[in-house]
Protein backbone atom coordinates (compact mmCIF):
# COMPACT_ATOMS: atom_id res chain seq x y z
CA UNK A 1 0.00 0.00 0.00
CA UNK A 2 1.59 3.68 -1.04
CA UNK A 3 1.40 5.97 2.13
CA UNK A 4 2.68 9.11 0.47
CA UNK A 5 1.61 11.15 -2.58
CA UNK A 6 3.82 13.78 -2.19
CA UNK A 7 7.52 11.54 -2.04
CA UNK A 8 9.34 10.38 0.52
CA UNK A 9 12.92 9.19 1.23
CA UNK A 10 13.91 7.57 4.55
CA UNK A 11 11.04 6.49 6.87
CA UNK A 12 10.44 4.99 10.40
CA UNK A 13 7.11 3.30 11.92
CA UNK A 14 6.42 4.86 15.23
CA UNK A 15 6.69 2.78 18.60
CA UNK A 16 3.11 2.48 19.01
CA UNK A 17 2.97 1.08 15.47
CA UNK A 18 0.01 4.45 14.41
CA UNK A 19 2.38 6.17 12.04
CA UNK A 20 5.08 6.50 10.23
CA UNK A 21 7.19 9.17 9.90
CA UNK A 22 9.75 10.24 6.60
CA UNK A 23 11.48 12.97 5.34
CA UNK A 24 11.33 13.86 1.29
CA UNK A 25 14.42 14.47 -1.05
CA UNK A 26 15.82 18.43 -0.96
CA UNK A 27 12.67 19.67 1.15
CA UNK A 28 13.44 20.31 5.23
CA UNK A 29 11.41 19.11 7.92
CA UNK A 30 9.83 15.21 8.64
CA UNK A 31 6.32 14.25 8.53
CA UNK A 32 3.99 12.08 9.36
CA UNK A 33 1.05 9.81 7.78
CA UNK A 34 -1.17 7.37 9.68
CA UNK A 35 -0.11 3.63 8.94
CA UNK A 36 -3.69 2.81 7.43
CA UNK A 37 -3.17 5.63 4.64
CA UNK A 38 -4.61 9.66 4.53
CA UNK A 39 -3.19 13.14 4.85
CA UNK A 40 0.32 13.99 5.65
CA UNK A 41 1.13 16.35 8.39
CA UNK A 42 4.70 18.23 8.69
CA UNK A 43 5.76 17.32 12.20
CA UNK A 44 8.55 19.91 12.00
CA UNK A 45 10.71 21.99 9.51
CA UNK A 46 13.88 22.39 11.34
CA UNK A 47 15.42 19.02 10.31
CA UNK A 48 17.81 19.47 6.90
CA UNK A 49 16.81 17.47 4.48
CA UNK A 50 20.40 16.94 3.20
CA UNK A 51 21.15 14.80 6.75
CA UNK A 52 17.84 12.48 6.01
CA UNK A 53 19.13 9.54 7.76
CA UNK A 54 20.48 11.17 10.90
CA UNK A 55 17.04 11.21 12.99
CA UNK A 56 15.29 8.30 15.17
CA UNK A 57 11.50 8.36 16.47
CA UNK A 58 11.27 7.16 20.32
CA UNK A 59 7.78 7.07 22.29
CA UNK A 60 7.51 10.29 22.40
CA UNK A 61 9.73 12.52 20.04
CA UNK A 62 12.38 12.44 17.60
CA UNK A 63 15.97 12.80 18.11
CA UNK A 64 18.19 14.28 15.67
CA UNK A 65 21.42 16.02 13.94
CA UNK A 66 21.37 19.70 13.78
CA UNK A 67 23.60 22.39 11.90
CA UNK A 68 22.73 25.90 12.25
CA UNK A 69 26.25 26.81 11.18
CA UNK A 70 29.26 25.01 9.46
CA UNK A 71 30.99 24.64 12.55
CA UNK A 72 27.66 23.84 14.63
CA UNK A 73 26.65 20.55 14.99
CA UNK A 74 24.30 19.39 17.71
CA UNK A 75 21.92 16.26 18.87
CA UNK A 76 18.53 17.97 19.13
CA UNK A 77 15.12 16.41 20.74
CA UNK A 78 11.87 17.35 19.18
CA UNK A 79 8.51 16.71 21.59
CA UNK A 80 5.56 15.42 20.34
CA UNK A 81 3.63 16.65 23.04
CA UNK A 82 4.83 20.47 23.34
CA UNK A 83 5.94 20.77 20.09
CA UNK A 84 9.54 22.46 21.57
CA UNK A 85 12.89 21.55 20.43
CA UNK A 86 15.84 20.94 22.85
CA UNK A 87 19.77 20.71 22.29
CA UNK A 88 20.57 17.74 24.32
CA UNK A 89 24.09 18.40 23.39
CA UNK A 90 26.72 20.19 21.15
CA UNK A 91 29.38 17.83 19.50
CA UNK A 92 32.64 19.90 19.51
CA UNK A 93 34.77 19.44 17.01
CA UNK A 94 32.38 18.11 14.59
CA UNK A 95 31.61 20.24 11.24
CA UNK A 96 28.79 20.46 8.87
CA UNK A 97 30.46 19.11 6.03
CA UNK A 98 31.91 15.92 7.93
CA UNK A 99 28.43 14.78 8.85
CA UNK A 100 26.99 11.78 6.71
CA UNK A 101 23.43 10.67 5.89
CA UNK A 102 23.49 7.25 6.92
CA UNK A 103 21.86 7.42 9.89
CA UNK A 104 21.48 7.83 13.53
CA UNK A 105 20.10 5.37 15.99
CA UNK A 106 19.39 6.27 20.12
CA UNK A 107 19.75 3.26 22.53
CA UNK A 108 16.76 2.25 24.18
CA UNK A 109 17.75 3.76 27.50
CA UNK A 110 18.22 6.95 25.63
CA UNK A 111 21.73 6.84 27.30
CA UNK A 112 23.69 6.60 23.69
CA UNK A 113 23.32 7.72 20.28
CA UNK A 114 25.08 6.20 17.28
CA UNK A 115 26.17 7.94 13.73
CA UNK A 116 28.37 8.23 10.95
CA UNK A 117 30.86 10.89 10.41
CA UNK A 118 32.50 11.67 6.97
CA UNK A 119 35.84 11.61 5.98
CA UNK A 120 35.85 12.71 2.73
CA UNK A 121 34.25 10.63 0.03
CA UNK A 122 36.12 7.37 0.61
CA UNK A 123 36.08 6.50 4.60
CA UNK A 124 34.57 7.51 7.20
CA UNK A 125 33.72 6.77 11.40
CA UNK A 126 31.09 5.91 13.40
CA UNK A 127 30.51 8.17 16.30
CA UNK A 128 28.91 6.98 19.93
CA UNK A 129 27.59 10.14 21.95
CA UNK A 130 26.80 8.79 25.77
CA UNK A 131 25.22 9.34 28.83
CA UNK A 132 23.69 13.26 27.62
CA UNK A 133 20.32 12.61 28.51
């Protein structure tokens, strides 16, 4: 069954198994469409669509990679229920153009947060961020 009209790139099921959530190819933000079909929603418009991999959905929010400079990179928490994004932490050292897409996955005590980081076009490392929350 197609769950988007409007495209769609990289997409996660919620915990609670009611919808699933994506981002689209060279537009910002992620959405959301119920996992029986209907209208999209835009969740939020602060996540770059350029990093589409580097977010995760958890009960009750989504955590992801955030850039509001070249020489600013942070993990970020966006609510579901207040709508209110929060910098959980700043990752010094880091750059813009050093993060990949790949992805970005939290532990399930929310302790630990796993993704890539580019090295040019040809290697690369994975990065573990811990006990932040």
């Amino acid at each position: 069954m197609q769950l988007t009209r409007h495209g769609g790139v990289v997409a996660f099921e919620s915990p609670d198994g009611k919808f699933v959530y994506y981002t689209k190819d060279c537009v910002n933000g992620i959405w959301q469409v119920p996992v029986e079909g209907g209208e999209e929603t835009l969740v939020f418009d602060s996540f770059y669509s350029g990093w589409w991999g580097n977010w995760a959905v958890v009960s009750d929010g989504i955590y992801f990679l955030s850039s509001r400079t070249k020489d600013d990179v942070s993990i970020e928490f966006f609510s579901l229920a207040t709508h209110r994004i929060t910098t959980i932490t700043k990752l010094a050292g880091l750059k813009q153009a050093m993060i990949a897409g790949a992805g970005l996955a939290v532990s399930p005590d929310r302790h630990s947060i796993l993704f890539g980081e580019a090295e040019g076009f040809s290697s690369g490392s994975l990065i573990l961020a811990e006990n932040f929350r």
